[in-house]
N, C-alpha and C. Protein backbone atom coordinates (compact mmCIF):
# COMPACT_ATOMS: atom_id res chain seq x y z
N UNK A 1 124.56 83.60 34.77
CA UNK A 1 123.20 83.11 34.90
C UNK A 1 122.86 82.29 33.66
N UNK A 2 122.17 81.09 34.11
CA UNK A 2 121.67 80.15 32.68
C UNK A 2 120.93 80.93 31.93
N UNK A 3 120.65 80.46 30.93
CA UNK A 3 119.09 80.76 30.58
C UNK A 3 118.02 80.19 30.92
N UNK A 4 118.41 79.32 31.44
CA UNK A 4 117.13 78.39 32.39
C UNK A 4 116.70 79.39 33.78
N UNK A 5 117.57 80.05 34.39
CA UNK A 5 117.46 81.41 35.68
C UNK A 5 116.91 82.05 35.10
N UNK A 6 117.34 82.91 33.81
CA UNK A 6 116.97 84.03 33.42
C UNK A 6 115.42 83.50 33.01
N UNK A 7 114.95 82.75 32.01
CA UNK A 7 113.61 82.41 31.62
C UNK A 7 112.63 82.23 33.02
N UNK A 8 113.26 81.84 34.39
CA UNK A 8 112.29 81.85 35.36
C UNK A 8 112.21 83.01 36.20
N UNK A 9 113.73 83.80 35.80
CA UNK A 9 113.37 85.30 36.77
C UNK A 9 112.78 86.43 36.06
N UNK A 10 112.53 85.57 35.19
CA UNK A 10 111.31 86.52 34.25
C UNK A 10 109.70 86.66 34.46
N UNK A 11 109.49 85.47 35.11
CA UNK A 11 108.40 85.22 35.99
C UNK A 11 108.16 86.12 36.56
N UNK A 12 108.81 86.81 37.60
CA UNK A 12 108.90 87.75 38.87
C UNK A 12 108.82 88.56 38.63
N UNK A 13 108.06 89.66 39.51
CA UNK A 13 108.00 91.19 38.78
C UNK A 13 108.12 91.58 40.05
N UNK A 14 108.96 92.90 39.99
CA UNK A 14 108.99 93.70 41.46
C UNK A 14 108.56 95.17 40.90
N UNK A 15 107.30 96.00 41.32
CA UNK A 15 106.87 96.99 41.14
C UNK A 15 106.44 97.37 42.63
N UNK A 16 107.26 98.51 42.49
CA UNK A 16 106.79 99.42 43.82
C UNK A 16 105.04 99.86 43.68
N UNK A 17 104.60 99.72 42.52
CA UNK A 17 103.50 100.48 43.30
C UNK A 17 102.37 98.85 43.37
N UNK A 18 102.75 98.08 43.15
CA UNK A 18 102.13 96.54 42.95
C UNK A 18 102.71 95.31 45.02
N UNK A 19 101.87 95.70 45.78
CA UNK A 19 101.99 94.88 46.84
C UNK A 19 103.05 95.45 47.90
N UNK A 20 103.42 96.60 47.95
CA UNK A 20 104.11 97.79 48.63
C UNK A 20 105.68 97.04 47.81
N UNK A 21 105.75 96.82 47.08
CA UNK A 21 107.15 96.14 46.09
C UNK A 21 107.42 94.94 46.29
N UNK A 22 106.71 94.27 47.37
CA UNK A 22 107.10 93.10 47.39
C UNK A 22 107.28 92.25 45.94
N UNK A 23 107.75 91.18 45.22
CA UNK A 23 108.13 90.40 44.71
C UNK A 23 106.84 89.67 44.41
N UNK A 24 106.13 89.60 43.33
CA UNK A 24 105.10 88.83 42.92
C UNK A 24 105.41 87.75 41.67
N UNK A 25 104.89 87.20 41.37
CA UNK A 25 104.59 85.97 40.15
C UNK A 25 104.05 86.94 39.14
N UNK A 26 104.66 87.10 37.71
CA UNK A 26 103.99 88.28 37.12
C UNK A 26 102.30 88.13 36.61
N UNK A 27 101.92 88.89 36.32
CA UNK A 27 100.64 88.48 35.89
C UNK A 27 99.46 87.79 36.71
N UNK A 28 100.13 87.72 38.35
CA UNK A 28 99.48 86.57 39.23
C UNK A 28 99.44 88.04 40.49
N UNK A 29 98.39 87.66 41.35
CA UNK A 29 97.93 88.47 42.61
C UNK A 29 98.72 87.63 43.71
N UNK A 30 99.79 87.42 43.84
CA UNK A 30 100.61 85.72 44.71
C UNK A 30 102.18 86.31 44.88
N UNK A 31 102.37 86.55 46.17
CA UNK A 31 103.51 87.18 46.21
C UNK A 31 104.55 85.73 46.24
N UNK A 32 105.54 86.15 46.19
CA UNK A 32 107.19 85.09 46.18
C UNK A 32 107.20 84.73 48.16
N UNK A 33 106.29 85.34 48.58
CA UNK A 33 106.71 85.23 50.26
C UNK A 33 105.24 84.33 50.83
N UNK A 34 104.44 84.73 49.81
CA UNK A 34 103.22 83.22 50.20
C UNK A 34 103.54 82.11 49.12
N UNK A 35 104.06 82.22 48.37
CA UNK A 35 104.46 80.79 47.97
C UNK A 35 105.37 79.75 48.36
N UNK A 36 106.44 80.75 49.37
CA UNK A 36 107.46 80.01 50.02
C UNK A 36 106.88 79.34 51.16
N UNK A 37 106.40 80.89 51.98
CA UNK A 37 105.71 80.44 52.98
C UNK A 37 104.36 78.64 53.22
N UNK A 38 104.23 78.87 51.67
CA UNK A 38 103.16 77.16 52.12
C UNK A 38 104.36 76.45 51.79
N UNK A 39 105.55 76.94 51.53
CA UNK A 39 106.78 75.62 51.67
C UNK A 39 107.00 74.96 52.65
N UNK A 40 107.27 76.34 53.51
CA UNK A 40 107.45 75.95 54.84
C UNK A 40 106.87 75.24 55.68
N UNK A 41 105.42 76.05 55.26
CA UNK A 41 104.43 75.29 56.36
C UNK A 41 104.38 73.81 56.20
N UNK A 42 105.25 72.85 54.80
CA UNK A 42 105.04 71.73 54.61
C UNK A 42 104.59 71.57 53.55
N UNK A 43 104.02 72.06 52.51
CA UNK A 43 103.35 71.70 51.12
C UNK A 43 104.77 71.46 50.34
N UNK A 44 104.13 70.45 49.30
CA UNK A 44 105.48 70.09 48.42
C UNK A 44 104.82 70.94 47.01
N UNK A 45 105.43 71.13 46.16
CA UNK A 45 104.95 71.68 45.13
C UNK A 45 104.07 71.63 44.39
N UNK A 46 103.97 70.03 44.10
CA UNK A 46 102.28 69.68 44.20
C UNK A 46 101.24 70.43 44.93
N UNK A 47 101.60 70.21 45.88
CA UNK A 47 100.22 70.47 46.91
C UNK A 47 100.50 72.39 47.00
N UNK A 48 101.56 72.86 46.36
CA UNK A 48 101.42 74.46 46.03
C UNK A 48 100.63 75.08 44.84
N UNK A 49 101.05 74.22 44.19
CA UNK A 49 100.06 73.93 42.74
C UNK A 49 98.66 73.86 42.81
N UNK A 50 98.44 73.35 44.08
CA UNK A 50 97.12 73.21 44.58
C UNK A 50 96.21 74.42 44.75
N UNK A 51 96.91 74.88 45.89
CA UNK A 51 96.95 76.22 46.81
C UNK A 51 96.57 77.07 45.69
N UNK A 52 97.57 77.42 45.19
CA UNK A 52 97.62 78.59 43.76
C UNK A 52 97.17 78.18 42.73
N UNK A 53 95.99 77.53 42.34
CA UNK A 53 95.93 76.97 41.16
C UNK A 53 96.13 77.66 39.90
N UNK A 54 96.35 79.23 40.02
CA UNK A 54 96.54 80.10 38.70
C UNK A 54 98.15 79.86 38.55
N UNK A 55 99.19 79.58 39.20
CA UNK A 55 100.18 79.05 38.94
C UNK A 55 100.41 77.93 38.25
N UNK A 56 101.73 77.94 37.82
CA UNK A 56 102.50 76.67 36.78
C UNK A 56 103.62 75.92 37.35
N UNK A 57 104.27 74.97 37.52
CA UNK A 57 105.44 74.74 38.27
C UNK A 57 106.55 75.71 37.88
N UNK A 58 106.95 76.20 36.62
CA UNK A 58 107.81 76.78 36.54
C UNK A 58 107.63 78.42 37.61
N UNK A 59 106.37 78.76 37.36
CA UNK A 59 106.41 79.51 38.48
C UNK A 59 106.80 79.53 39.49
N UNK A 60 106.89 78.09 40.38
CA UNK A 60 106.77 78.04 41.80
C UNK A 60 108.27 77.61 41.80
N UNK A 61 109.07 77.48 40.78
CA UNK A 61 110.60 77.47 40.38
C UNK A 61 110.83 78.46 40.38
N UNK A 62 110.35 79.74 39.91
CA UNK A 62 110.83 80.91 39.61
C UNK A 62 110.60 81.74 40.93
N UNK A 63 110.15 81.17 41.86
CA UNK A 63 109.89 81.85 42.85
C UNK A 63 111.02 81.12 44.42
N UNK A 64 111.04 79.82 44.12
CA UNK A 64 112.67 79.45 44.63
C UNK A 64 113.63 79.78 44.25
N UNK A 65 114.13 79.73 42.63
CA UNK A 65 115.06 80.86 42.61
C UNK A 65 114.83 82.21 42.60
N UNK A 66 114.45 82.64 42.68
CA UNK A 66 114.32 84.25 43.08
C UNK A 66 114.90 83.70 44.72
N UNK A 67 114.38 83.07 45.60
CA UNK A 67 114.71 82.87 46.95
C UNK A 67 116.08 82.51 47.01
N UNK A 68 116.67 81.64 46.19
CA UNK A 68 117.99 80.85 45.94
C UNK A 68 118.98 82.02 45.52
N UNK A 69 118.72 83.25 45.04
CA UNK A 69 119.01 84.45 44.39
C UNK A 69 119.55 85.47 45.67
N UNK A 70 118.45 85.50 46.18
CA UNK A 70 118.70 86.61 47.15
C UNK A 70 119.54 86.15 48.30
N UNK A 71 119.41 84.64 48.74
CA UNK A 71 120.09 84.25 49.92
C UNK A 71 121.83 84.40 49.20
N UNK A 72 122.11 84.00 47.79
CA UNK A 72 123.63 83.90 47.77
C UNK A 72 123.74 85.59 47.55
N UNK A 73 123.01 86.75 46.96
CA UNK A 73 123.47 87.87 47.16
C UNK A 73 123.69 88.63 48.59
N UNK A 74 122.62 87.81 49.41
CA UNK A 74 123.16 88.12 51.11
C UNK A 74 124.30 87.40 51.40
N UNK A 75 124.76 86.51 51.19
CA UNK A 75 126.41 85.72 51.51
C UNK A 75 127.06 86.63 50.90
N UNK A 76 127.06 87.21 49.87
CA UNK A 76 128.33 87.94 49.28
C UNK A 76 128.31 89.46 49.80
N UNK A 77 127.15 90.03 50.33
CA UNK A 77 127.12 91.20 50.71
C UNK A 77 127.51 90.46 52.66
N UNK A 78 127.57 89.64 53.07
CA UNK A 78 127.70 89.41 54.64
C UNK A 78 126.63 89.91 55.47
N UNK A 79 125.59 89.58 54.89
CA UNK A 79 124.26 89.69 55.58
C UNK A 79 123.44 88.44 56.37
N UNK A 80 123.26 88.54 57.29
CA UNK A 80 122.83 87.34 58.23
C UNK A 80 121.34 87.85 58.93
N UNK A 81 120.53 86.74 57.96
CA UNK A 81 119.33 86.63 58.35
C UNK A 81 118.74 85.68 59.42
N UNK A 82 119.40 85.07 60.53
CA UNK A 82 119.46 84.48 61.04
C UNK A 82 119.08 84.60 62.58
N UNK A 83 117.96 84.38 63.22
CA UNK A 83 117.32 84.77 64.26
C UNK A 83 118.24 84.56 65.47
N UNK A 84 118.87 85.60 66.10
CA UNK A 84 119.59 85.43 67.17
C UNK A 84 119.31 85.32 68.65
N UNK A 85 119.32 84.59 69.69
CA UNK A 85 118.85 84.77 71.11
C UNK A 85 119.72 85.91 71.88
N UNK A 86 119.21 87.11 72.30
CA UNK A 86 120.13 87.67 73.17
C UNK A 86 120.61 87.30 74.44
């Protein structure tokens, strides 16, 4: 891990008794799953910056990698998050 990872997964705090453990922005009420989520919906980081204005970009970095994090520890564990049709 860089120190450029490590300085942004420092951002992130995971406390069980803080948002049922979900993954937050430390110091911030903004979980890692609504910040992605206005990704998705189409906001560019700018316009997340917006959204969250108590956020910083490096935050909203630290909250893609945290995402960029977990997807390569699911490749190496062979975990497939991937919506299947039966």
């Amino acid at each position: 891990m860089t120190m450029d990872e490590r300085t942004l997964l420092e951002r992130i705090t995971v406390d069980p008794e803080l948002f049922g453990g979900r993954p937050i922005v430390q110091g911030q009420a903004i979980t890692v799953e609504g910040v992605l989520a206005s990704m998705v919906a189409g906001a560019s980081l700018e316009e997340v910056l917006i959204i969250y204005s108590e956020l910083s970009r490096e935050d909203v970095l630290a909250c893609l990698e945290y995402a960029r994090r977990l997807v390569a520890l699911m490749r190496l564990k062979g975990t497939d998050l991937t919506l299947r049709r039966a």
